[in-house]
PDB file of N, CA and C in Angstrom:
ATOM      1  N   UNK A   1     143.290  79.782  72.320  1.00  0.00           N
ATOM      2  CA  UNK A   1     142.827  79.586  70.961  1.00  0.00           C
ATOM      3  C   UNK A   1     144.013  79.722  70.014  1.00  0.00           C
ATOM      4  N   UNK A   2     144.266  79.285  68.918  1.00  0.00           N
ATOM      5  CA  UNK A   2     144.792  78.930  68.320  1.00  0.00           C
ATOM      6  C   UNK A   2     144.622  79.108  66.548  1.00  0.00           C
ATOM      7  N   UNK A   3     145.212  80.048  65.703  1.00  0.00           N
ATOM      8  CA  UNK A   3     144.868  79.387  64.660  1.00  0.00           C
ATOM      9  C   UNK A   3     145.217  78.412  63.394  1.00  0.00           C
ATOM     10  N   UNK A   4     145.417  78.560  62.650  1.00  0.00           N
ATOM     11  CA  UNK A   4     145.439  77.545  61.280  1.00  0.00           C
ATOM     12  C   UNK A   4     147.271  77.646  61.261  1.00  0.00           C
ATOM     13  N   UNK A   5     148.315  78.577  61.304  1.00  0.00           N
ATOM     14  CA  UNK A   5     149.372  78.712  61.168  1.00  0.00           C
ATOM     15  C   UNK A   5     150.173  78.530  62.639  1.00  0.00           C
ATOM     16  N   UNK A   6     148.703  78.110  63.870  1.00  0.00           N
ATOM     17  CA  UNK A   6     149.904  77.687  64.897  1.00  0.00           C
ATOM     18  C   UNK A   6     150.422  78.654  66.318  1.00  0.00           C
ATOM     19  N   UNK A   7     149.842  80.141  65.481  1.00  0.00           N
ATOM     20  CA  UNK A   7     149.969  81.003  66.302  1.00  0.00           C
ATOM     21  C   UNK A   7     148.914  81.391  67.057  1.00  0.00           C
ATOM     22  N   UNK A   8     148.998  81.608  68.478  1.00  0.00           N
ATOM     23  CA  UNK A   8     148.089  81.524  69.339  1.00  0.00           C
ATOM     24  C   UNK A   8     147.920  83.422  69.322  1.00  0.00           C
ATOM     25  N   UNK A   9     146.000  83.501  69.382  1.00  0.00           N
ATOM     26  CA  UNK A   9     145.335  84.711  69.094  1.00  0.00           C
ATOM     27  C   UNK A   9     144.340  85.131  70.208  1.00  0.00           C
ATOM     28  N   UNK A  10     144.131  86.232  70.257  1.00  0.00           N
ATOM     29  CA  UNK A  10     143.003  86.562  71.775  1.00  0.00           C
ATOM     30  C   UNK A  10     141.856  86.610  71.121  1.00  0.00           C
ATOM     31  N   UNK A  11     140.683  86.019  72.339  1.00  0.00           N
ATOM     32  CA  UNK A  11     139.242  85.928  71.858  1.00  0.00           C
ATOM     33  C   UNK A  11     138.889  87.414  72.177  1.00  0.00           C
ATOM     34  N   UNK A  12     137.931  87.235  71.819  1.00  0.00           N
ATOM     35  CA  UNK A  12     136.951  89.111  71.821  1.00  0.00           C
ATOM     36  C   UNK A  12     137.535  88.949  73.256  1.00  0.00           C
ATOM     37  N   UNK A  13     136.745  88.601  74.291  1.00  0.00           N
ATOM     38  CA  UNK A  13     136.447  89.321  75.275  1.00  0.00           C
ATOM     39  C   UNK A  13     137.712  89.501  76.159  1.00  0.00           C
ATOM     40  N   UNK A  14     138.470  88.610  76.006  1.00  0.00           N
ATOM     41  CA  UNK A  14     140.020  89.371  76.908  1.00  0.00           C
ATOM     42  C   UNK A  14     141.340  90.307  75.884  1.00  0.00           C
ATOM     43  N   UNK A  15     140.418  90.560  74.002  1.00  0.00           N
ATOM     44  CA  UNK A  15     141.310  91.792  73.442  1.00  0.00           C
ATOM     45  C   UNK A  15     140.502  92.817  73.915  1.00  0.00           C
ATOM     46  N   UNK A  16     138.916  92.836  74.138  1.00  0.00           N
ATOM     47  CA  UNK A  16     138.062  94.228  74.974  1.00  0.00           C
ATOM     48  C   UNK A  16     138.553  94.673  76.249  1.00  0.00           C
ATOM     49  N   UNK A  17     139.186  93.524  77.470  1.00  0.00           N
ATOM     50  CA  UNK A  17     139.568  93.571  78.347  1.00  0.00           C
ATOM     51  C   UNK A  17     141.078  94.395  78.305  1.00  0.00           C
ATOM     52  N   UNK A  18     142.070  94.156  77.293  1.00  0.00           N
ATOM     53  CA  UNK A  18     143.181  94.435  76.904  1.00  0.00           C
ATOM     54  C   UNK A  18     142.437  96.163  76.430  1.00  0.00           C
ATOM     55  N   UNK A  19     142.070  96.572  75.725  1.00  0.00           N
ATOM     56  CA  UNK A  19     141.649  97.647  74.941  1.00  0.00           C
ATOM     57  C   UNK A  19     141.374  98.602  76.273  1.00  0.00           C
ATOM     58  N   UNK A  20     140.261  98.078  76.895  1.00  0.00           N
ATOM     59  CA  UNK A  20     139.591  98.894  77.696  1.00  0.00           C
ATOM     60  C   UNK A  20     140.472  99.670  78.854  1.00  0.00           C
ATOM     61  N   UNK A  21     141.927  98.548  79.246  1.00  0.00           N
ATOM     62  CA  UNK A  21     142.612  99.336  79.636  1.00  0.00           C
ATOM     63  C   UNK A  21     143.575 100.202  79.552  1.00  0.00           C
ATOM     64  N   UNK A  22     144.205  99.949  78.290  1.00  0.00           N
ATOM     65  CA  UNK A  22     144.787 101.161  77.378  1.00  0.00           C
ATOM     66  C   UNK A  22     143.950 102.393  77.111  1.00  0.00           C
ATOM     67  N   UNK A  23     142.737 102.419  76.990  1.00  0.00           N
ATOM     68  CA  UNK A  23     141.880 103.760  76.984  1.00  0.00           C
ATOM     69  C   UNK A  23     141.969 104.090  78.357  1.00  0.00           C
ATOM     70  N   UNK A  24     142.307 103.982  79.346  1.00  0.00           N
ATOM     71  CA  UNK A  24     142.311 104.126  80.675  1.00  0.00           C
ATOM     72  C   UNK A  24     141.065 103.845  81.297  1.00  0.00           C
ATOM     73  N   UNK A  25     140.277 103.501  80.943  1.00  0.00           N
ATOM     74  CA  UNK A  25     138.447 103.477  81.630  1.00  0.00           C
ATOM     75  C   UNK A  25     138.894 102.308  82.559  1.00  0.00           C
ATOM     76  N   UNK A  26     137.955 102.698  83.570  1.00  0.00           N
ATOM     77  CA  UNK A  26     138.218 102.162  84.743  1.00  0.00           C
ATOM     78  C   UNK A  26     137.457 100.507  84.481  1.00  0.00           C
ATOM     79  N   UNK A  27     138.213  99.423  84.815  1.00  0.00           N
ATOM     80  CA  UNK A  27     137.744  98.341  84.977  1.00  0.00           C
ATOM     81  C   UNK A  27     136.828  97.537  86.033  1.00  0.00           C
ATOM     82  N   UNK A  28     137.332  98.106  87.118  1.00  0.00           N
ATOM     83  CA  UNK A  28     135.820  97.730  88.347  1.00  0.00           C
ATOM     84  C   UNK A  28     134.865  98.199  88.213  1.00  0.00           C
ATOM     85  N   UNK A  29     133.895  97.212  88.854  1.00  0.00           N
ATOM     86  CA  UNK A  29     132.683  97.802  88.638  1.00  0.00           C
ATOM     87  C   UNK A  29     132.180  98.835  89.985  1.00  0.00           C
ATOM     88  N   UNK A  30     131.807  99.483  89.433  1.00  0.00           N
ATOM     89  CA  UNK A  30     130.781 100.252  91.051  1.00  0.00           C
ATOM     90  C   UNK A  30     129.748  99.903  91.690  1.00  0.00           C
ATOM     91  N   UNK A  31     129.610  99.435  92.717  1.00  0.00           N
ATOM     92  CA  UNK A  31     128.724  99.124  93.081  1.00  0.00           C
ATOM     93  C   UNK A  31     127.543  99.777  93.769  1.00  0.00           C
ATOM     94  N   UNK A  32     126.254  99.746  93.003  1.00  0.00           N
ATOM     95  CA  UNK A  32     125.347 100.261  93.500  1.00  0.00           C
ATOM     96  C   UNK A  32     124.562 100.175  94.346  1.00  0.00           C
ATOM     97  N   UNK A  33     124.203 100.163  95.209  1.00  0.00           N
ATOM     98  CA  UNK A  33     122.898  99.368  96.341  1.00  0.00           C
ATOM     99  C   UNK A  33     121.919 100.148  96.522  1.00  0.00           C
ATOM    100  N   UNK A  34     121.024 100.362  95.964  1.00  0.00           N
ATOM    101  CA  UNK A  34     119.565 100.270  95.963  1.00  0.00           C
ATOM    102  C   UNK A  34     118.765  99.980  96.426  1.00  0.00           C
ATOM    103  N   UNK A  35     118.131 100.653  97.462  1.00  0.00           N
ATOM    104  CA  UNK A  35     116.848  99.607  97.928  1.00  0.00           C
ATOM    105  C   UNK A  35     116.014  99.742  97.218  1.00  0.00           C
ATOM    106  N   UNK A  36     115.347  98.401  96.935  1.00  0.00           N
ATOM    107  CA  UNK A  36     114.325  97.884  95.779  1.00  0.00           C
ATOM    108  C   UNK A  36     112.840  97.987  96.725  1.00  0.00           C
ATOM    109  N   UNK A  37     111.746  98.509  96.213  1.00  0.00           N
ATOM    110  CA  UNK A  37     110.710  98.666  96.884  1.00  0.00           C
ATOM    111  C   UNK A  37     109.934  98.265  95.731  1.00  0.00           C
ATOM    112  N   UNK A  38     108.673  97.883  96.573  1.00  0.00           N
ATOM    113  CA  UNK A  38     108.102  96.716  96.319  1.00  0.00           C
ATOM    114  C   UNK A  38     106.640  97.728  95.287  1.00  0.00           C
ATOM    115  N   UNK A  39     106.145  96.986  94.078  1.00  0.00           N
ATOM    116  CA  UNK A  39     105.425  97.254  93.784  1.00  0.00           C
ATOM    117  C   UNK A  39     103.637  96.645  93.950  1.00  0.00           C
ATOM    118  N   UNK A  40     103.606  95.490  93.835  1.00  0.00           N
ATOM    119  CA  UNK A  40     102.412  94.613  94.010  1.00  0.00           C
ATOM    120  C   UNK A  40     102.372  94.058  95.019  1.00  0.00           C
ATOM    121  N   UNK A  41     101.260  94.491  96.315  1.00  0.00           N
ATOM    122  CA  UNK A  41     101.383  93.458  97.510  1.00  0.00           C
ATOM    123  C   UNK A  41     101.137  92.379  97.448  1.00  0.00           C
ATOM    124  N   UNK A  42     101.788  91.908  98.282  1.00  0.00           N
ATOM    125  CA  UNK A  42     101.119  90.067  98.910  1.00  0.00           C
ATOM    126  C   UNK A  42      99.567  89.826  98.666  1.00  0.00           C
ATOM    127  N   UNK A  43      98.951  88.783  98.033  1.00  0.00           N
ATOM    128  CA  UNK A  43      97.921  88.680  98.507  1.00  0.00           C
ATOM    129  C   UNK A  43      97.516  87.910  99.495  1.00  0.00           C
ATOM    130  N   UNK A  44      98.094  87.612 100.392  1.00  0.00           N
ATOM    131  CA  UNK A  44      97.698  86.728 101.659  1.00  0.00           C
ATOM    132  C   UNK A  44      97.215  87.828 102.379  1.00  0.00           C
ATOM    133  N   UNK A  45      96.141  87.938 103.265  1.00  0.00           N
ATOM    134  CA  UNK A  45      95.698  88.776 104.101  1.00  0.00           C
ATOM    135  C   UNK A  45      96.592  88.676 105.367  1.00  0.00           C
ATOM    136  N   UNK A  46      96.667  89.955 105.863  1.00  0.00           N
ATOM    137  CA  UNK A  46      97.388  90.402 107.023  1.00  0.00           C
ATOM    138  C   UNK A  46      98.564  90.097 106.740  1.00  0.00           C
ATOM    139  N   UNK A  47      99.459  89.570 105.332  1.00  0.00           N
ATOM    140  CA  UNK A  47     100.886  89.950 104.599  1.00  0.00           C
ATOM    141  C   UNK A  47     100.789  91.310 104.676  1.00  0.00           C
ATOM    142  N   UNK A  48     102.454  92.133 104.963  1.00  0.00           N
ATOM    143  CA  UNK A  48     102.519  93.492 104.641  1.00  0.00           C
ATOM    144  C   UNK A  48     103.468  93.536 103.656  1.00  0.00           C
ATOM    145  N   UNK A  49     104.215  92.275 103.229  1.00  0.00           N
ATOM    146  CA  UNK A  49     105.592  92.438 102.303  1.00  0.00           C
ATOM    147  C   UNK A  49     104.972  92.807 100.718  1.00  0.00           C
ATOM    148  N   UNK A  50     105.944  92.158  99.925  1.00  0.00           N
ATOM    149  CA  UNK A  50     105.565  92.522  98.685  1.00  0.00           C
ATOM    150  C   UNK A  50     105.927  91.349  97.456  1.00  0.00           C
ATOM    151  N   UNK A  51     105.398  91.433  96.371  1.00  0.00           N
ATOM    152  CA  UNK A  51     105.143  90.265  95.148  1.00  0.00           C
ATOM    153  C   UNK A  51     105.463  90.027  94.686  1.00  0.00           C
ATOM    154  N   UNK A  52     106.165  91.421  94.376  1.00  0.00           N
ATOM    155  CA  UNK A  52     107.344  91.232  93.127  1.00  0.00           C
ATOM    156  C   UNK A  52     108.333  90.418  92.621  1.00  0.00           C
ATOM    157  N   UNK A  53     108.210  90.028  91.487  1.00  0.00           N
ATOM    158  CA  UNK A  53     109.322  89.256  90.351  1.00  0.00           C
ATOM    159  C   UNK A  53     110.344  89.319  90.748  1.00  0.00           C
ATOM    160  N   UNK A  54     110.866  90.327  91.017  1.00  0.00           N
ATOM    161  CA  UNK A  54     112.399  90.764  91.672  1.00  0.00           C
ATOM    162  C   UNK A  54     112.842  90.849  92.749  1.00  0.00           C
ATOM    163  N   UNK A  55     111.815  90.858  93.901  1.00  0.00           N
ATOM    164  CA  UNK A  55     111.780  90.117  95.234  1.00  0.00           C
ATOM    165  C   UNK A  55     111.573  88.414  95.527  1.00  0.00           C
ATOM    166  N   UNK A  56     111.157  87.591  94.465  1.00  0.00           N
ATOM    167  CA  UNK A  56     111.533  86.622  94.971  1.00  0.00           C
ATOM    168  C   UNK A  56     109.219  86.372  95.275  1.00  0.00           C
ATOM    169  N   UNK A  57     108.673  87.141  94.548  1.00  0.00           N
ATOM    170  CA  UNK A  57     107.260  86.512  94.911  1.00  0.00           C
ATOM    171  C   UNK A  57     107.114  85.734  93.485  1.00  0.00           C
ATOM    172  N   UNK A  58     105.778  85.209  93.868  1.00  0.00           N
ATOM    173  CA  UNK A  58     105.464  84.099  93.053  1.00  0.00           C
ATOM    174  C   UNK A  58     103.865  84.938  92.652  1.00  0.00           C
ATOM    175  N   UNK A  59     103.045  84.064  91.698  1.00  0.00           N
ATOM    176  CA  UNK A  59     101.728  83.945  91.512  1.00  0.00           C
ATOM    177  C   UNK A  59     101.121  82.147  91.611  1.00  0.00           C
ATOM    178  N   UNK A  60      99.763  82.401  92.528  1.00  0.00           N
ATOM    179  CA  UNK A  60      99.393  80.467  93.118  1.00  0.00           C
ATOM    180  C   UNK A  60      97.999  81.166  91.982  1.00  0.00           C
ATOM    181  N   UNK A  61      97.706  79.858  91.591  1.00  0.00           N
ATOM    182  CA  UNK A  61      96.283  79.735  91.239  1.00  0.00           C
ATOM    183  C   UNK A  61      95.587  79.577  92.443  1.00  0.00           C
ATOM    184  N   UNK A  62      94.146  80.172  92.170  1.00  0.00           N
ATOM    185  CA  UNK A  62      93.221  80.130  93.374  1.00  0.00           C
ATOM    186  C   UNK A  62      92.323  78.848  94.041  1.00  0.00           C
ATOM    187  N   UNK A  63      93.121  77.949  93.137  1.00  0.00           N
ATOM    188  CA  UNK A  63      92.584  76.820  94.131  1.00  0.00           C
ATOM    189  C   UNK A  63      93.448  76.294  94.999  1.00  0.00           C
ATOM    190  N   UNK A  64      94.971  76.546  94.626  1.00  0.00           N
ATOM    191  CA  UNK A  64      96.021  76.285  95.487  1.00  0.00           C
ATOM    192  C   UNK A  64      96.286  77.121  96.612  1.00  0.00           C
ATOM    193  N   UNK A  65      95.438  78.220  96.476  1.00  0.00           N
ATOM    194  CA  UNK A  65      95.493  79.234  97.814  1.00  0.00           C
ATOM    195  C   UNK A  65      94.456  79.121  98.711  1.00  0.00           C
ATOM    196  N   UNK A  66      93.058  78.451  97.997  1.00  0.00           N
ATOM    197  CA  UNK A  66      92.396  78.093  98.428  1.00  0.00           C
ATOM    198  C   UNK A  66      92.583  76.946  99.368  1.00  0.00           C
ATOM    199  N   UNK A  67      93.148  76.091  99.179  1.00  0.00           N
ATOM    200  CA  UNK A  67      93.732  74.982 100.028  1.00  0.00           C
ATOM    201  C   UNK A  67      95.090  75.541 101.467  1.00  0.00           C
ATOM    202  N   UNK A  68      95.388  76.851 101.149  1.00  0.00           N
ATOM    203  CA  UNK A  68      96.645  76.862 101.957  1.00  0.00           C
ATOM    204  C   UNK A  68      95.505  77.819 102.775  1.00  0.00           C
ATOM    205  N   UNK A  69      95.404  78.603 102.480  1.00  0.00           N
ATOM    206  CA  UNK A  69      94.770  79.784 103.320  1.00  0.00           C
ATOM    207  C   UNK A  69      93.016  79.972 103.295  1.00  0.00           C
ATOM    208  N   UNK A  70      92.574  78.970 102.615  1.00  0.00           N
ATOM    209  CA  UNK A  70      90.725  78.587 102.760  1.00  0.00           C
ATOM    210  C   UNK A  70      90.393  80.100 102.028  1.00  0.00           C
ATOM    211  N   UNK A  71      89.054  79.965 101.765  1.00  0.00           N
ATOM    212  CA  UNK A  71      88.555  80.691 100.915  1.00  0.00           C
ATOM    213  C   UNK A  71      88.517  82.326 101.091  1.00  0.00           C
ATOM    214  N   UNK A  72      88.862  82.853 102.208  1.00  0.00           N
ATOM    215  CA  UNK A  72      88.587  84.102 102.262  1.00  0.00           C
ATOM    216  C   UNK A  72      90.397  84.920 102.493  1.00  0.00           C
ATOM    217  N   UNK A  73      91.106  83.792 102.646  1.00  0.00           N
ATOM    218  CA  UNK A  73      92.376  84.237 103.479  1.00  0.00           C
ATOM    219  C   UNK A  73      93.216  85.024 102.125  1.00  0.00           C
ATOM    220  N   UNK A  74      92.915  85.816 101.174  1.00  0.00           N
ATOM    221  CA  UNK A  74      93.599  85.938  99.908  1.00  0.00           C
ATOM    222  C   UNK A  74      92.750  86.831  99.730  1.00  0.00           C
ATOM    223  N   UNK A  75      93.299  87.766  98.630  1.00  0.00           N
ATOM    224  CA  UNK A  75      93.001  88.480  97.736  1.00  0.00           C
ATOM    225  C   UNK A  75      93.339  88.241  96.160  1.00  0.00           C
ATOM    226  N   UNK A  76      92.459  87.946  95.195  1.00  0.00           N
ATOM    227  CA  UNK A  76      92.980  87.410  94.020  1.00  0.00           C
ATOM    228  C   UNK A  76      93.064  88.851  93.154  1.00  0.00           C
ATOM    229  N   UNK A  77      93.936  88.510  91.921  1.00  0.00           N
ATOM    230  CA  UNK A  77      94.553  89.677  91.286  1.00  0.00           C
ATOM    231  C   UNK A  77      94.031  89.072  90.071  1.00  0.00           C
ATOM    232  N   UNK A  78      93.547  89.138  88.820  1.00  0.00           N
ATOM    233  CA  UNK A  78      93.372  88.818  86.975  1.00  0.00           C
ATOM    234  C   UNK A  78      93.335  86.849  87.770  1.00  0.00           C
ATOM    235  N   UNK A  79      92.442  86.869  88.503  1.00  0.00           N
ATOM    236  CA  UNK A  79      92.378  84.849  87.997  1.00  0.00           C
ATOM    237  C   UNK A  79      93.438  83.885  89.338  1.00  0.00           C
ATOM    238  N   UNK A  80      94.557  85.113  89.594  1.00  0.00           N
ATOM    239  CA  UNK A  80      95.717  84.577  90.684  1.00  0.00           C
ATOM    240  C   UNK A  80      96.135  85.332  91.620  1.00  0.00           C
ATOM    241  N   UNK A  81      96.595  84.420  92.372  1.00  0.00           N
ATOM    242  CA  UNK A  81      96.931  85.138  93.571  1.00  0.00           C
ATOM    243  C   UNK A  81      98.283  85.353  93.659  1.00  0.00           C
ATOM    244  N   UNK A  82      98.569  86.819  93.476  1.00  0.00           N
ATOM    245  CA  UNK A  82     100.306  86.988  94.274  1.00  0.00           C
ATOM    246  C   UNK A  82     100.766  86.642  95.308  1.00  0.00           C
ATOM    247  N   UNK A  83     101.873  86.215  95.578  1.00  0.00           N
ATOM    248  CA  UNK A  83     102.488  86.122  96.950  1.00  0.00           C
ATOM    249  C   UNK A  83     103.725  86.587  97.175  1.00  0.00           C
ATOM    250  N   UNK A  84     104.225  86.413  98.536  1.00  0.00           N
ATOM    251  CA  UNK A  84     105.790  87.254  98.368  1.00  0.00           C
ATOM    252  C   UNK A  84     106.297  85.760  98.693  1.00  0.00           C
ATOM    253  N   UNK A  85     107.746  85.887  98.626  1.00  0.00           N
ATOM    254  CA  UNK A  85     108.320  84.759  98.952  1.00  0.00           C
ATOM    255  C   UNK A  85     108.126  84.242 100.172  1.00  0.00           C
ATOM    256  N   UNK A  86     107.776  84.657 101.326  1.00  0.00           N
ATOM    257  CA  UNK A  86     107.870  83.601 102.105  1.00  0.00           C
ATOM    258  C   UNK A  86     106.514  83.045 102.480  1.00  0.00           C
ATOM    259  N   UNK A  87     105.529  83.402 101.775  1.00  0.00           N
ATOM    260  CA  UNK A  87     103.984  83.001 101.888  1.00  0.00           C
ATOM    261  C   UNK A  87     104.255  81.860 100.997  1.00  0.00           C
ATOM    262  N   UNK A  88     105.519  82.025 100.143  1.00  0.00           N
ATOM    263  CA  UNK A  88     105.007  81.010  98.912  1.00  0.00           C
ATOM    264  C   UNK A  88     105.564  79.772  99.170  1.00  0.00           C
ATOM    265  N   UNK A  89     106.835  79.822 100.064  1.00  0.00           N
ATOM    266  CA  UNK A  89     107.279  78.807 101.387  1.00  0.00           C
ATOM    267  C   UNK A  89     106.529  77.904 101.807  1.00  0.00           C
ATOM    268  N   UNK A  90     105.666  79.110 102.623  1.00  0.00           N
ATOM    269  CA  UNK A  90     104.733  78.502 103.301  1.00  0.00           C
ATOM    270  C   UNK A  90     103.459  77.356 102.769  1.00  0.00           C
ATOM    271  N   UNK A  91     103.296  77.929 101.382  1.00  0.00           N
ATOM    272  CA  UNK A  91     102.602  77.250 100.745  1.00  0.00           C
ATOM    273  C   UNK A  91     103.019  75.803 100.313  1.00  0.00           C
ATOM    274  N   UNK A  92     104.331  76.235  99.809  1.00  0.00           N
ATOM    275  CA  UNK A  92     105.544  74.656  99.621  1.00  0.00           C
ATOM    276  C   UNK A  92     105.529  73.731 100.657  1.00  0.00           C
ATOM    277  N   UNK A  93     105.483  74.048 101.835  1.00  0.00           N
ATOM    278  CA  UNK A  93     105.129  73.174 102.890  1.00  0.00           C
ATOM    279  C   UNK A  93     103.576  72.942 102.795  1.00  0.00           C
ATOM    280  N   UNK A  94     103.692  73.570 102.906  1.00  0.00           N
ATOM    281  CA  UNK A  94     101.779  72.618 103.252  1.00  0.00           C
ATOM    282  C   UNK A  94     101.267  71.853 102.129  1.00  0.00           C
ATOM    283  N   UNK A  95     101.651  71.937 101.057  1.00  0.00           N
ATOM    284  CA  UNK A  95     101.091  71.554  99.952  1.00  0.00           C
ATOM    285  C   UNK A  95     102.137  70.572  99.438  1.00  0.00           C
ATOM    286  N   UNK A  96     103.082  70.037 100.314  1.00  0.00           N
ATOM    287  CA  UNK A  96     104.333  68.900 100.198  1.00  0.00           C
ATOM    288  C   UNK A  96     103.457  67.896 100.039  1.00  0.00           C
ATOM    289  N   UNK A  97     103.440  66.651  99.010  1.00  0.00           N
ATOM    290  CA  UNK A  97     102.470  65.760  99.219  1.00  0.00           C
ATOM    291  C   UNK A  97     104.028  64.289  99.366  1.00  0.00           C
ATOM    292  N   UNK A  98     104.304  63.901 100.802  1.00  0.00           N
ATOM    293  CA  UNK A  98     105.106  62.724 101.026  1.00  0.00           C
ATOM    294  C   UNK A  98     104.907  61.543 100.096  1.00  0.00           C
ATOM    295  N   UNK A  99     103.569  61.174 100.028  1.00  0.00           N
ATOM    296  CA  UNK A  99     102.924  60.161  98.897  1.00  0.00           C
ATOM    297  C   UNK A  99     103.994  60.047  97.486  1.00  0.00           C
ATOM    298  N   UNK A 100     104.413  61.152  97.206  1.00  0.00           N
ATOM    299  CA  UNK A 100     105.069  60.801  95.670  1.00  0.00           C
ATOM    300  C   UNK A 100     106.225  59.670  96.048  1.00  0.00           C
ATOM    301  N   UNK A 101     107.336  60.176  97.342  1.00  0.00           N
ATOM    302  CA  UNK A 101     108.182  59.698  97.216  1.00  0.00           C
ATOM    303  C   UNK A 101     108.011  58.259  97.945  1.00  0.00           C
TER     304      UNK A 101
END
């Protein structure tokens, strides 16, 4: 960057980068690892995983679960059905319709 007189100036984030290490604070990050446990189960019956947003589950409307897993194979939650990610896979396949393309 550059300004009006020609002389070249630092953007915020590499004079914070510059700053931060003159205060001495450490610049790497630490890494944390966490295991993330699951709050809302699957609703596919005989699923043991989990639903969650942050695992990678989804929510199907109940007619689309109705079609993957027939009427009893689910548990519905407020109107929908949770799933974990790989029920919701599963659903992506079966519910592939070739016809579009």
């Amino acid at each position: 960057m550059s300004d009006l007189h020609g002389l070249t100036t630092m953007g915020f984030k590499a004079k914070a980068r510059k700053h931060r290490q003159d205060n001495g604070e450490e610049t790497e990050k630490k890494a944390t690892s966490s295991v993330k446990t699951g709050e809302l189960p699957c609703g596919v019956k005989g699923c043991e995983k989990f639903a969650d947003k942050s695992m990678g589950g989804r929510s199907l409307s109940i007619d689309d679960a109705i079609d993957v897993w027939g009427s009893s194979g689910y548990e519905e939650r407020k109107g929908r059905v949770r799933v974990c990610k790989s029920c919701y896979r599963k659903y992506k396949k079966e519910s592939k319709n070739d016809d579009m393309y």
